[in-house]
PDB file of N, CA and C in Angstrom:
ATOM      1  N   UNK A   1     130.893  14.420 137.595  1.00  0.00           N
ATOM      2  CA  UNK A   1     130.160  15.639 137.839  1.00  0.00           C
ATOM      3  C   UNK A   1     130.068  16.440 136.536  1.00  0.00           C
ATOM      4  N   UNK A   2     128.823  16.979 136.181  1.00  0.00           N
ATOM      5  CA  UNK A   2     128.700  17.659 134.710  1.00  0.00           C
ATOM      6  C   UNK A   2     129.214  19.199 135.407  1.00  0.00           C
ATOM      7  N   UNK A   3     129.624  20.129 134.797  1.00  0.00           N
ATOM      8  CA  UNK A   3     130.292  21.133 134.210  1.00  0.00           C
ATOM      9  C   UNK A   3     130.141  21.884 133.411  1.00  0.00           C
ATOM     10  N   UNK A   4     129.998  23.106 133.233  1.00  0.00           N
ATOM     11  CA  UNK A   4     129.950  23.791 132.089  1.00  0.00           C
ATOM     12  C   UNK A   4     131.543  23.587 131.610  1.00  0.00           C
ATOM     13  N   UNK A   5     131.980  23.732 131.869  1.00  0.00           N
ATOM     14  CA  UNK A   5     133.299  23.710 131.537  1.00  0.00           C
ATOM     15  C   UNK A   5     133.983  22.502 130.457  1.00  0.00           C
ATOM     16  N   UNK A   6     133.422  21.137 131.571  1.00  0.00           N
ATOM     17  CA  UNK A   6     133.608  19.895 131.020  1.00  0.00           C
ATOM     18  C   UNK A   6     132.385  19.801 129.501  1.00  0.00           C
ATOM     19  N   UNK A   7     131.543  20.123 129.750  1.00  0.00           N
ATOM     20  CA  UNK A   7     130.560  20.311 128.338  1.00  0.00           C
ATOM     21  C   UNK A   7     131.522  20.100 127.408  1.00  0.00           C
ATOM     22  N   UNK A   8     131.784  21.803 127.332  1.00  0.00           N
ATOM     23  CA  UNK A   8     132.647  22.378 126.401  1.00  0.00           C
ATOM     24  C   UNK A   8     133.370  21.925 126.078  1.00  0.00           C
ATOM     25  N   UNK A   9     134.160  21.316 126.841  1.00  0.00           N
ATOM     26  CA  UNK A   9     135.580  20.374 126.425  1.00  0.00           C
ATOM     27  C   UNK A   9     134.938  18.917 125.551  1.00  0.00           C
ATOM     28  N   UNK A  10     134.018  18.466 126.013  1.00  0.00           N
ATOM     29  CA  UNK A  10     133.298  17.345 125.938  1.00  0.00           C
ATOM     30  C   UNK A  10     133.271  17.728 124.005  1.00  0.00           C
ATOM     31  N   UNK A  11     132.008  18.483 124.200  1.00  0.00           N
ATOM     32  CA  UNK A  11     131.550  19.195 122.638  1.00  0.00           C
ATOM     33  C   UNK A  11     133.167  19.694 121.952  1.00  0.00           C
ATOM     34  N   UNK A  12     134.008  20.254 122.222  1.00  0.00           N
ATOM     35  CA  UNK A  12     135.281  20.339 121.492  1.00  0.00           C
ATOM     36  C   UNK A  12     135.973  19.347 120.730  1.00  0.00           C
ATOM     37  N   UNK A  13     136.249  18.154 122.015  1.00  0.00           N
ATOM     38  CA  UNK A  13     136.730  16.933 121.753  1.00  0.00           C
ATOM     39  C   UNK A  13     135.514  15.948 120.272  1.00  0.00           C
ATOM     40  N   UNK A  14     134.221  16.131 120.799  1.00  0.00           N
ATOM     41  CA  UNK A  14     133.673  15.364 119.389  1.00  0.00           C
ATOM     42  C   UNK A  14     133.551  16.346 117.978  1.00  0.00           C
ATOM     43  N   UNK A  15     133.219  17.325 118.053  1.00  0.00           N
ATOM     44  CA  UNK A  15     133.733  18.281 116.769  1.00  0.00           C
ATOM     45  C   UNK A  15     134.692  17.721 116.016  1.00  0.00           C
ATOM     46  N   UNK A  16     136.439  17.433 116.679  1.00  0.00           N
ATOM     47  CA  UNK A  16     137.573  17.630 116.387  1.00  0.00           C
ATOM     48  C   UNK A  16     137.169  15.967 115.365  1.00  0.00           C
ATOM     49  N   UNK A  17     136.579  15.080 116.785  1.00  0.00           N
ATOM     50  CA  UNK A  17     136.505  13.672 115.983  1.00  0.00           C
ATOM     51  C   UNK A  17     135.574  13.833 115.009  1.00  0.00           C
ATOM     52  N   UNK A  18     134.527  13.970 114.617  1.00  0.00           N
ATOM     53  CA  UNK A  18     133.822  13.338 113.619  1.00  0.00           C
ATOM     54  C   UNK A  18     133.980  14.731 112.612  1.00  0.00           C
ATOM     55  N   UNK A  19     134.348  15.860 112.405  1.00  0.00           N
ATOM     56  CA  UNK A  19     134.627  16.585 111.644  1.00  0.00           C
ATOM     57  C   UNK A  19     136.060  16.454 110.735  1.00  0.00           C
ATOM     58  N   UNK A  20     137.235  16.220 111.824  1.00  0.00           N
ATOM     59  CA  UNK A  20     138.557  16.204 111.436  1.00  0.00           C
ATOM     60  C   UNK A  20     138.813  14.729 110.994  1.00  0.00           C
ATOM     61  N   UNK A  21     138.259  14.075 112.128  1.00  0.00           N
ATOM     62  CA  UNK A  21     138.590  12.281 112.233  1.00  0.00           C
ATOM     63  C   UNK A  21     137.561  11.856 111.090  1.00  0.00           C
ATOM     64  N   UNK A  22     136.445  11.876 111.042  1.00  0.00           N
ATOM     65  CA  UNK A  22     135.547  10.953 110.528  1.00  0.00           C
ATOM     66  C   UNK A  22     135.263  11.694 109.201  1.00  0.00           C
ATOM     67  N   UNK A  23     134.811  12.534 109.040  1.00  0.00           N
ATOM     68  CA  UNK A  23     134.774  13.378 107.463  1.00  0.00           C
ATOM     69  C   UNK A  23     135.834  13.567 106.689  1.00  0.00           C
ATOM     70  N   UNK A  24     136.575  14.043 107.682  1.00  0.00           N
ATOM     71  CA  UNK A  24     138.230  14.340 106.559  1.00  0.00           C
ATOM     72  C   UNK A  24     139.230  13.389 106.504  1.00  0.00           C
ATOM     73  N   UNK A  25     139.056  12.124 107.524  1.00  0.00           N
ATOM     74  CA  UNK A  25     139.858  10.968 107.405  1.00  0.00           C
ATOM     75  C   UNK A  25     141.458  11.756 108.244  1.00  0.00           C
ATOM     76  N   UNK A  26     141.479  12.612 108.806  1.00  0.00           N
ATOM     77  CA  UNK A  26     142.868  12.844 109.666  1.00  0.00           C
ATOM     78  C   UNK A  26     143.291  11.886 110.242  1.00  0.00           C
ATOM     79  N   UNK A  27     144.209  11.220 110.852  1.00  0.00           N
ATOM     80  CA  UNK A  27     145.010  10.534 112.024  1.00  0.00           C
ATOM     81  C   UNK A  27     145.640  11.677 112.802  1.00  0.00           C
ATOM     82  N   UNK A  28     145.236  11.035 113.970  1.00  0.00           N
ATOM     83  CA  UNK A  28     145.727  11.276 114.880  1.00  0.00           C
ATOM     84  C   UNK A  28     145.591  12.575 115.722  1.00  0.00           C
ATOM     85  N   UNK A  29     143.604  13.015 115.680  1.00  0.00           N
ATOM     86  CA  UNK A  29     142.755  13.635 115.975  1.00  0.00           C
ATOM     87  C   UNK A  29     142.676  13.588 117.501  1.00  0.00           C
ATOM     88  N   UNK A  30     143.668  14.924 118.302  1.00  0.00           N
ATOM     89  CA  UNK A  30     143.650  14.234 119.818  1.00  0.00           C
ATOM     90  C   UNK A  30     142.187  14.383 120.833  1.00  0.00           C
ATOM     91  N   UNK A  31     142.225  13.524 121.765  1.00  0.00           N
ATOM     92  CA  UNK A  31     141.150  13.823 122.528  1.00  0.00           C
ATOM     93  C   UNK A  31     141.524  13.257 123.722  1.00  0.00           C
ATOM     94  N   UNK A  32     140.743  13.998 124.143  1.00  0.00           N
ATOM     95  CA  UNK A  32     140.761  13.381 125.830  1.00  0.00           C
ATOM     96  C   UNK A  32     140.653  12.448 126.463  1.00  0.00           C
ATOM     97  N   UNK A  33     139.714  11.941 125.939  1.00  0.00           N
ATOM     98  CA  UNK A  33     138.900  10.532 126.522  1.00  0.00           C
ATOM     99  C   UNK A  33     140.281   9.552 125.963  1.00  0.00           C
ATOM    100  N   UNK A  34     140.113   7.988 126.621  1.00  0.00           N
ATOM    101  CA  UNK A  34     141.463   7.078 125.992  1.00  0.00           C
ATOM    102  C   UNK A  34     140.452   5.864 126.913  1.00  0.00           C
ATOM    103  N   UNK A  35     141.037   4.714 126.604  1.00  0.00           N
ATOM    104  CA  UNK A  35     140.744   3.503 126.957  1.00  0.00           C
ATOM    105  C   UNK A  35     140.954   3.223 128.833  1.00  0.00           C
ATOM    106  N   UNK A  36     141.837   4.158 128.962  1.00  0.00           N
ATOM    107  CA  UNK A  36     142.530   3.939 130.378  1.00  0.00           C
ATOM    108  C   UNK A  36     140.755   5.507 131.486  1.00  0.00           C
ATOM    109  N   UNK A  37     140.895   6.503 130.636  1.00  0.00           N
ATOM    110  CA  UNK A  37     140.212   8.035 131.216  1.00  0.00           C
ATOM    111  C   UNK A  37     138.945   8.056 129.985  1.00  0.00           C
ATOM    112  N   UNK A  38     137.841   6.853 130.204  1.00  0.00           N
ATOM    113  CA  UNK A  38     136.984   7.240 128.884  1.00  0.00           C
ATOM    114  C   UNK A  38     135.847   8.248 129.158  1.00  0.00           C
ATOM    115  N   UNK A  39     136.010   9.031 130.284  1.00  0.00           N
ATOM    116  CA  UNK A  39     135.124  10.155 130.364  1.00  0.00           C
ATOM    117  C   UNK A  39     136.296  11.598 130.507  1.00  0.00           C
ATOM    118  N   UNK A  40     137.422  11.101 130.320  1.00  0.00           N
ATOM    119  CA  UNK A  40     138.555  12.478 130.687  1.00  0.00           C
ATOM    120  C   UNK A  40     137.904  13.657 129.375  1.00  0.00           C
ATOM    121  N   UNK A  41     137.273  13.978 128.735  1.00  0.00           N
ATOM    122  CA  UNK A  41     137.060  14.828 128.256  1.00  0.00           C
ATOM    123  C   UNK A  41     136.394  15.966 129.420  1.00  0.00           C
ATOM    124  N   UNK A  42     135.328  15.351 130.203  1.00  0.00           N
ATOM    125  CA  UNK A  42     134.442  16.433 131.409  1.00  0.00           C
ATOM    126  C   UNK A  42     135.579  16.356 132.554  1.00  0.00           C
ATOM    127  N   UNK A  43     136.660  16.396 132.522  1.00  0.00           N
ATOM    128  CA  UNK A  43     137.398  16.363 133.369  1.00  0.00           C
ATOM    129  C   UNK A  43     138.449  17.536 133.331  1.00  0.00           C
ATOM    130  N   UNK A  44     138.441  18.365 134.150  1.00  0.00           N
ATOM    131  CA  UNK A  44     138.922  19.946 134.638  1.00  0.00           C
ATOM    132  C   UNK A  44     139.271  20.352 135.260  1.00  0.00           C
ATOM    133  N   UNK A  45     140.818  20.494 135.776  1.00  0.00           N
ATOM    134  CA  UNK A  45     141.586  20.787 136.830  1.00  0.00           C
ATOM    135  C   UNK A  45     141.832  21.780 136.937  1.00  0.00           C
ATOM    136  N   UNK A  46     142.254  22.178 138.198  1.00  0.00           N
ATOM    137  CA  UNK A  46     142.251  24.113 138.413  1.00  0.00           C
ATOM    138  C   UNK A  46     143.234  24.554 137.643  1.00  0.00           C
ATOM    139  N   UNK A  47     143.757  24.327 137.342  1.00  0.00           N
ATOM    140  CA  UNK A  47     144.720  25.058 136.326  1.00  0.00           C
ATOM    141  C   UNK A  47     144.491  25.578 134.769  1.00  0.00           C
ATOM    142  N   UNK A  48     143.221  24.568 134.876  1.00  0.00           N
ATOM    143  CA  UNK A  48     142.420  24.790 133.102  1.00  0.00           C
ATOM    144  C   UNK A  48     141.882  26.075 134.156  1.00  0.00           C
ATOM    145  N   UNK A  49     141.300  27.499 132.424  1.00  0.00           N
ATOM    146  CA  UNK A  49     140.965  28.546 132.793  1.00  0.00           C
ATOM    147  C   UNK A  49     139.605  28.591 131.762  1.00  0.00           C
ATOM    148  N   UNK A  50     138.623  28.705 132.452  1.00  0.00           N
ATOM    149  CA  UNK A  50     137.622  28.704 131.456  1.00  0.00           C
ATOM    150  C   UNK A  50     137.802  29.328 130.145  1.00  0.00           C
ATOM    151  N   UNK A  51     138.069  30.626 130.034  1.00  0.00           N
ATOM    152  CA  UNK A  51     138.953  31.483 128.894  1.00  0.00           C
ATOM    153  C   UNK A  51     139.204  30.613 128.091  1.00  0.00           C
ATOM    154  N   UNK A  52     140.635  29.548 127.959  1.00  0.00           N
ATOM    155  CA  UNK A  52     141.130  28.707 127.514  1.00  0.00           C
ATOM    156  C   UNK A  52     140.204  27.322 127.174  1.00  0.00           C
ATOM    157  N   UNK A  53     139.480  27.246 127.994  1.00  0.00           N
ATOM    158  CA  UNK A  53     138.463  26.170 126.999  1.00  0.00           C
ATOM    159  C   UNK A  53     137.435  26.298 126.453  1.00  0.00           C
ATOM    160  N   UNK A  54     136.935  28.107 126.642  1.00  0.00           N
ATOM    161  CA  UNK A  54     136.048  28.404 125.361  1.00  0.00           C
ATOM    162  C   UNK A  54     136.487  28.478 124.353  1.00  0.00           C
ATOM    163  N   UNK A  55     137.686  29.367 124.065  1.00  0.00           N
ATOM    164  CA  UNK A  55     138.762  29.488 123.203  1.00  0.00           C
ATOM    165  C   UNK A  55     139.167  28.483 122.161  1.00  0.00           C
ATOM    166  N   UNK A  56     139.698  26.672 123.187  1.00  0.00           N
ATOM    167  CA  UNK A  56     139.470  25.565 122.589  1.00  0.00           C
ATOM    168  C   UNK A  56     138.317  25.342 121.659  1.00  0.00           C
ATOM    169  N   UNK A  57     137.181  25.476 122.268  1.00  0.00           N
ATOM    170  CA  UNK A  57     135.653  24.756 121.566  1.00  0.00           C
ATOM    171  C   UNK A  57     135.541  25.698 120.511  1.00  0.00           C
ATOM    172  N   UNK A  58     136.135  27.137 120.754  1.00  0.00           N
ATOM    173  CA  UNK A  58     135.948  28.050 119.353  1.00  0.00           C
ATOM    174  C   UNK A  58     136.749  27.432 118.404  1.00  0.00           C
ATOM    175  N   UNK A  59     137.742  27.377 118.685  1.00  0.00           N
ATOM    176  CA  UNK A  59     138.928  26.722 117.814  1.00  0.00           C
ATOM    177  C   UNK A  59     138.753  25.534 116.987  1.00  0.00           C
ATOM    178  N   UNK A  60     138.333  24.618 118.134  1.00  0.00           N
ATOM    179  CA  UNK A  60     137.213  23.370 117.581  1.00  0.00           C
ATOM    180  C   UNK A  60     136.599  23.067 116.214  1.00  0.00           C
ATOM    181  N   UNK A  61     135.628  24.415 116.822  1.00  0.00           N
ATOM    182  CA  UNK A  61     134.030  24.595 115.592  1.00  0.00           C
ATOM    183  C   UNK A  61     135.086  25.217 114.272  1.00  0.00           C
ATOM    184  N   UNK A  62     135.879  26.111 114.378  1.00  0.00           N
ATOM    185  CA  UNK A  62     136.451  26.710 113.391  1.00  0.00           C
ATOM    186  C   UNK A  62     137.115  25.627 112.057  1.00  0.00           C
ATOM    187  N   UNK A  63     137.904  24.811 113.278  1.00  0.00           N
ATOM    188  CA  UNK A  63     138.135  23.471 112.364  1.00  0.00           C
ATOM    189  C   UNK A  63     137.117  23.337 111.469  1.00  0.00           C
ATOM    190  N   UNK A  64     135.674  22.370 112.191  1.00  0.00           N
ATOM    191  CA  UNK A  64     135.244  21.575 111.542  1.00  0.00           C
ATOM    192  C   UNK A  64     134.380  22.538 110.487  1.00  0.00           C
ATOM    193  N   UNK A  65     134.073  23.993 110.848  1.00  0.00           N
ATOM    194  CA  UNK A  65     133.612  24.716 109.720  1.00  0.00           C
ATOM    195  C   UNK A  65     134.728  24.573 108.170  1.00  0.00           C
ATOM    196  N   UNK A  66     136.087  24.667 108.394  1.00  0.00           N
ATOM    197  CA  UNK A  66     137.128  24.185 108.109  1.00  0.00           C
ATOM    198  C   UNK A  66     137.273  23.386 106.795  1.00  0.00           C
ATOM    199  N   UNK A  67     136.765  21.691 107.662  1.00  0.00           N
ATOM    200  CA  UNK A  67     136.238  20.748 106.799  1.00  0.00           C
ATOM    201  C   UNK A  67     135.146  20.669 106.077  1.00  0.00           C
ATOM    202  N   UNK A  68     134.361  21.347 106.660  1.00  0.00           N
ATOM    203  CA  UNK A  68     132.758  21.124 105.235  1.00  0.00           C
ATOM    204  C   UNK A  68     132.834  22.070 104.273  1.00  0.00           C
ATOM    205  N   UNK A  69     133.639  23.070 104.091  1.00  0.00           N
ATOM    206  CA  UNK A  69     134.383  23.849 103.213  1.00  0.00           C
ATOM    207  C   UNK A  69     134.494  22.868 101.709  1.00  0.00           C
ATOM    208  N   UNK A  70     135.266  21.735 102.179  1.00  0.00           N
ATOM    209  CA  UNK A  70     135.699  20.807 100.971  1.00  0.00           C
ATOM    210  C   UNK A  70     134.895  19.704 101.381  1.00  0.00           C
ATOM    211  N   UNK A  71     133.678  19.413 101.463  1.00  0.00           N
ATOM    212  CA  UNK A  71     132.722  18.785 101.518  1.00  0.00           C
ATOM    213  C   UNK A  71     131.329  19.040 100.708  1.00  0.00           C
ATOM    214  N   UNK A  72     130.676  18.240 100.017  1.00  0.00           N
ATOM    215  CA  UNK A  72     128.945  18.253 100.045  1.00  0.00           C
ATOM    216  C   UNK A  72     128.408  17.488 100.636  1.00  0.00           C
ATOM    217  N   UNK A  73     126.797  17.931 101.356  1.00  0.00           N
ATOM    218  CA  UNK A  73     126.641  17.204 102.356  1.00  0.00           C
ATOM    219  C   UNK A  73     126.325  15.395 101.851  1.00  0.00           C
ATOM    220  N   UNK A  74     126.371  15.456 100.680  1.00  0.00           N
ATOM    221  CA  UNK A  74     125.888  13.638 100.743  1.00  0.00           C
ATOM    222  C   UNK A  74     127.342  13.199 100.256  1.00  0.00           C
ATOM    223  N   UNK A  75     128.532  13.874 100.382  1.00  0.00           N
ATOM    224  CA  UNK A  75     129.689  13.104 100.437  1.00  0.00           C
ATOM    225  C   UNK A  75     129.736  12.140 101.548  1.00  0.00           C
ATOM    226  N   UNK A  76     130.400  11.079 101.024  1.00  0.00           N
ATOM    227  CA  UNK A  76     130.583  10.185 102.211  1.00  0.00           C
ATOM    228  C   UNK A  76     131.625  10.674 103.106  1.00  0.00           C
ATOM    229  N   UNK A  77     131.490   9.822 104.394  1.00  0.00           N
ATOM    230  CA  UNK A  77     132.617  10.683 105.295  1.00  0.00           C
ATOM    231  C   UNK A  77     133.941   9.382 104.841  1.00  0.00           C
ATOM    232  N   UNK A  78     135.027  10.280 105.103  1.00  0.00           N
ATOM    233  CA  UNK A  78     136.140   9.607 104.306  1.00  0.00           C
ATOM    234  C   UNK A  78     136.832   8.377 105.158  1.00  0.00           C
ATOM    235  N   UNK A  79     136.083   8.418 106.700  1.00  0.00           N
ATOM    236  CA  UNK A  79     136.911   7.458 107.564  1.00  0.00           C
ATOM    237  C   UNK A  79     135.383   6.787 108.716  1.00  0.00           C
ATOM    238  N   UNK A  80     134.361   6.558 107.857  1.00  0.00           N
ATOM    239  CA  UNK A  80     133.164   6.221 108.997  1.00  0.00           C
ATOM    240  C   UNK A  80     133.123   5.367 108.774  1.00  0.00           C
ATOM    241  N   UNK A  81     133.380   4.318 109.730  1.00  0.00           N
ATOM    242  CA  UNK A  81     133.033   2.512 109.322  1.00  0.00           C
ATOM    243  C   UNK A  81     131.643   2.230 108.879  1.00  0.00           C
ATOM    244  N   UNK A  82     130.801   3.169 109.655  1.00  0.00           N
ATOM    245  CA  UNK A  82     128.858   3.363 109.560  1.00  0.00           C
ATOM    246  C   UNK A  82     128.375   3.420 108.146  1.00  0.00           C
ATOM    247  N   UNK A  83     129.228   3.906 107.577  1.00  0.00           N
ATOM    248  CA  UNK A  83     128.680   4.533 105.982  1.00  0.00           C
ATOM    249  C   UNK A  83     128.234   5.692 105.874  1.00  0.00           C
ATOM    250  N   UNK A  84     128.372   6.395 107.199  1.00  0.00           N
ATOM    251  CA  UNK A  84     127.731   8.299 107.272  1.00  0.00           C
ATOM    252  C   UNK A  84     128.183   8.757 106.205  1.00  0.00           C
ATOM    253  N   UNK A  85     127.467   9.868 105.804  1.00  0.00           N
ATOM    254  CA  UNK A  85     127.549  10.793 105.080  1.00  0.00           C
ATOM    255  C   UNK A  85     128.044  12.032 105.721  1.00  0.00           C
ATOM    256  N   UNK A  86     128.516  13.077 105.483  1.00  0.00           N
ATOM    257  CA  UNK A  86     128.865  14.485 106.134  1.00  0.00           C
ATOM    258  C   UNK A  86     127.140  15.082 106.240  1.00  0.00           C
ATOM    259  N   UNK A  87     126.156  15.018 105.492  1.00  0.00           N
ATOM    260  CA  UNK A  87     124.754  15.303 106.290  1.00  0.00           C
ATOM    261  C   UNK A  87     124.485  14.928 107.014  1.00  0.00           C
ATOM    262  N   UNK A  88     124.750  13.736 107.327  1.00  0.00           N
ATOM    263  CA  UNK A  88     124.304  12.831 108.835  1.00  0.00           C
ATOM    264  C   UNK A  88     125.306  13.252 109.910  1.00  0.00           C
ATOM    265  N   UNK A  89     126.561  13.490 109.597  1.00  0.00           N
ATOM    266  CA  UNK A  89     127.506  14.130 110.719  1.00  0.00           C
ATOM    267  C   UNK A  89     126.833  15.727 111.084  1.00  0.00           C
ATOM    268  N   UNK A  90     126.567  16.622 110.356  1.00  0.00           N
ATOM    269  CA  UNK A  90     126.241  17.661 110.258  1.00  0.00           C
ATOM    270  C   UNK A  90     124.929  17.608 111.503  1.00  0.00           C
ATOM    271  N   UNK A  91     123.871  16.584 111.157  1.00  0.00           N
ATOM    272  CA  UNK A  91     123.109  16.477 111.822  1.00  0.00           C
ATOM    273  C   UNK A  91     123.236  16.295 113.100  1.00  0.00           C
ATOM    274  N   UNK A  92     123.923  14.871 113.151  1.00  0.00           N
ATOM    275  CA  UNK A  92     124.392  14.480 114.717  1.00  0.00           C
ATOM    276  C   UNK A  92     124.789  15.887 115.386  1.00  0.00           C
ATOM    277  N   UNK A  93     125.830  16.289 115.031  1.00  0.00           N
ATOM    278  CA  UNK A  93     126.487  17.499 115.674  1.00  0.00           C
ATOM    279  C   UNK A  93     125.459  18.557 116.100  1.00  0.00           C
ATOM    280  N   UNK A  94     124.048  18.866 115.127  1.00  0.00           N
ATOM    281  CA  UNK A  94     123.553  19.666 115.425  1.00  0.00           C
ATOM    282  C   UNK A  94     122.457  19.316 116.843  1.00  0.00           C
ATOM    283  N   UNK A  95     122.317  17.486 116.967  1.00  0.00           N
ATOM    284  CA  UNK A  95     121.510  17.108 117.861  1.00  0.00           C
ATOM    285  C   UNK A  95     122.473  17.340 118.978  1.00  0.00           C
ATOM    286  N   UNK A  96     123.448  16.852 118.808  1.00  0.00           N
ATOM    287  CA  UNK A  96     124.718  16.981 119.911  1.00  0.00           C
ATOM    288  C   UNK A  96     125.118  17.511 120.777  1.00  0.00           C
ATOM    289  N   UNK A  97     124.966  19.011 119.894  1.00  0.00           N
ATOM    290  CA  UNK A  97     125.368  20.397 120.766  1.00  0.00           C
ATOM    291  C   UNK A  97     124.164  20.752 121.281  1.00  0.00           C
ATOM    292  N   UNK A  98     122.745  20.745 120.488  1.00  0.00           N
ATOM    293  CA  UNK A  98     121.774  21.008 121.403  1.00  0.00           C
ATOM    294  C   UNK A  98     121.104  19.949 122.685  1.00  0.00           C
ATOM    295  N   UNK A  99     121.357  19.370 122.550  1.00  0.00           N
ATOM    296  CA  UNK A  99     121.375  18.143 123.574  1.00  0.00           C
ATOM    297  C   UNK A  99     122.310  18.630 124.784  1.00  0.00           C
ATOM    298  N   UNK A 100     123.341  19.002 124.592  1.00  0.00           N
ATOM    299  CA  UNK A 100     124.189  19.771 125.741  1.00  0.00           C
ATOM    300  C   UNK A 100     123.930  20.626 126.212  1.00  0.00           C
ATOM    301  N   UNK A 101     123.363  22.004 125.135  1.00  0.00           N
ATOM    302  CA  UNK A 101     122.777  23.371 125.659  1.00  0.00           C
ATOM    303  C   UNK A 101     122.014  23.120 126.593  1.00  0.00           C
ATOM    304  N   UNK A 102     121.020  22.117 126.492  1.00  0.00           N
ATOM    305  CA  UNK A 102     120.238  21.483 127.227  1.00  0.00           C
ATOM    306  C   UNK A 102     121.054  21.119 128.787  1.00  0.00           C
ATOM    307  N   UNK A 103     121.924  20.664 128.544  1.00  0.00           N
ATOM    308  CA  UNK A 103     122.347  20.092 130.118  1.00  0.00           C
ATOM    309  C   UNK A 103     123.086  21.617 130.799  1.00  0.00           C
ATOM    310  N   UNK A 104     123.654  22.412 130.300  1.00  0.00           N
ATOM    311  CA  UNK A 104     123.672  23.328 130.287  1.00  0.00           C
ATOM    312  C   UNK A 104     123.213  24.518 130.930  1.00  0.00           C
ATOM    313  N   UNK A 105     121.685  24.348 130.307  1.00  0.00           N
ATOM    314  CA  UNK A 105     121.014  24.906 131.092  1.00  0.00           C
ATOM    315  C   UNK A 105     120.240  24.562 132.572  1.00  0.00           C
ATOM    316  N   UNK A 106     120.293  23.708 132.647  1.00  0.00           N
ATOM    317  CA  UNK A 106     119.794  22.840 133.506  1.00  0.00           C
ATOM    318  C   UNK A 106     121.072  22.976 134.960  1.00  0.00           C
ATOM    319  N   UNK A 107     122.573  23.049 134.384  1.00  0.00           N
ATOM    320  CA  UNK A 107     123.404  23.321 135.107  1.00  0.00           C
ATOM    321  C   UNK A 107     123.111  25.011 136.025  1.00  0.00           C
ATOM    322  N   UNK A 108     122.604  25.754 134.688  1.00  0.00           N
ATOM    323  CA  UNK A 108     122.398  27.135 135.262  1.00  0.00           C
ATOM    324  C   UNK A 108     121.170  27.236 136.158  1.00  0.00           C
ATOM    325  N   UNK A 109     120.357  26.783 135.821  1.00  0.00           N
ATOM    326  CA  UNK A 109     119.243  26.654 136.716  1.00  0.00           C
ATOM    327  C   UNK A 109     119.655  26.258 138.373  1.00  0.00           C
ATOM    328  N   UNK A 110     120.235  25.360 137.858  1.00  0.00           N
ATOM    329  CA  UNK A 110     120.748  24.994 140.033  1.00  0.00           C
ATOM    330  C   UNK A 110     121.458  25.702 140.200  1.00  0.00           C
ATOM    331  N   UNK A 111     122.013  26.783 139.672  1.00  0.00           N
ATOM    332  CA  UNK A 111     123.397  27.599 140.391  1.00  0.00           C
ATOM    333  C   UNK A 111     122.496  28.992 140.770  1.00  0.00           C
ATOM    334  N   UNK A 112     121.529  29.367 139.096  1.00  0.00           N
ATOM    335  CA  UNK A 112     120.584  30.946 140.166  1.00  0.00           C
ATOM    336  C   UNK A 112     119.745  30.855 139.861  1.00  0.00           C
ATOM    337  N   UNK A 113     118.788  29.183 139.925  1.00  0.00           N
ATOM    338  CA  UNK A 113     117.135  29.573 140.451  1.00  0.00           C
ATOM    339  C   UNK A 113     116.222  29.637 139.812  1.00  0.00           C
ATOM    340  N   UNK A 114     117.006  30.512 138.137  1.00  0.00           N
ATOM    341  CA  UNK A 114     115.701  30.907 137.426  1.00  0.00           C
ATOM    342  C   UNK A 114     115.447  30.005 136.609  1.00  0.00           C
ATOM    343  N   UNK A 115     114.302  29.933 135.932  1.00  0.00           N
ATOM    344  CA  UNK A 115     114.089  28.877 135.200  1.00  0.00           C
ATOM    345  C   UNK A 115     113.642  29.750 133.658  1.00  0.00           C
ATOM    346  N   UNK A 116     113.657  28.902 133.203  1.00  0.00           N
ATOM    347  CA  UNK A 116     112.892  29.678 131.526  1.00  0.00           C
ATOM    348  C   UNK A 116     111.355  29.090 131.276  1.00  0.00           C
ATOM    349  N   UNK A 117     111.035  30.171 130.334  1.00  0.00           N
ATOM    350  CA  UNK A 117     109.368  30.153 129.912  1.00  0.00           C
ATOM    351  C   UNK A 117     109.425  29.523 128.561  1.00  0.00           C
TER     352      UNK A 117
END
C-alpha cells in the first residue's frame, strides 16, 4: 500500500544510499529494505510518528547536501559499479523525488477530491 509516510521513508532511505553509499563510498549506509523485507522501506507501523519520519527525510537530504559539499558534479561517484558521476546521481535524485511528489499527489487527491489545474 503507497503512503505518504512510506514515500518519505522510501525517498530517505535512497538519499542516504546513493549520496552517502554511492558518491561518498560510506559502508554501512542503513536502510530498510534487505534481501529477506525488499520493499520494508514503505513499511510503517503505528508506533512510527509522522513527525519522526519527516524529521528522518530532513535529516536524510541534510546528509546528502552534506556530501556534494566535497564533490564536483563530473566527479566520479566513489563506490558506483555503473561509472555514475555525482551529476548523474544529482539528476536521478532530482527525477526521483519528483516522480514521488507525483505519487504523492495522487495519494492526496483520493483522500480530499481536489484535483489540480
Amino acid at each position: 500500500m503507497t503512503t505518504v509516510s512510506g514515500l518519505l521513508r522510501h525517498l530517505a532511505d535512497v538519499e542516504r544510499t546513493w549520496f552517502r553509499g554511492q558518491i561518498d563510498g560510506q559502508a554501512g549506509v542503513s536502510t530498510r529494505w534487505s534481501d529477506e523485507e525488499p520493499d520494508g522501506e514503505f513499511l510503517v507501523s503505528p508506533e512510527d510518528s509522522l513527525a519522526d519520519i519527516i524529521k528522518d527525510y530532513e535529516e536524510a537530504c541534510a546528509e546528502s547536501r552534506e556530501v556534494l559539499l566535497r564533490y564536483n558534479l563530473d566527479d566520479p561517484c566513489t563506490a558506483c559499479s555503473s561509472g555514475h558521476n555525482v551529476r548523474w546521481v544529482v539528476t536521478h535524485m532530482i527525477e526521483e523525488t519528483g516522480r514521488h511528489c507525483g505519487h504523492l499527489d495522487i495519494v492526496r487527491e483520493l483522500l480530499d477530491g481536489t484535483t489540480g489545474e
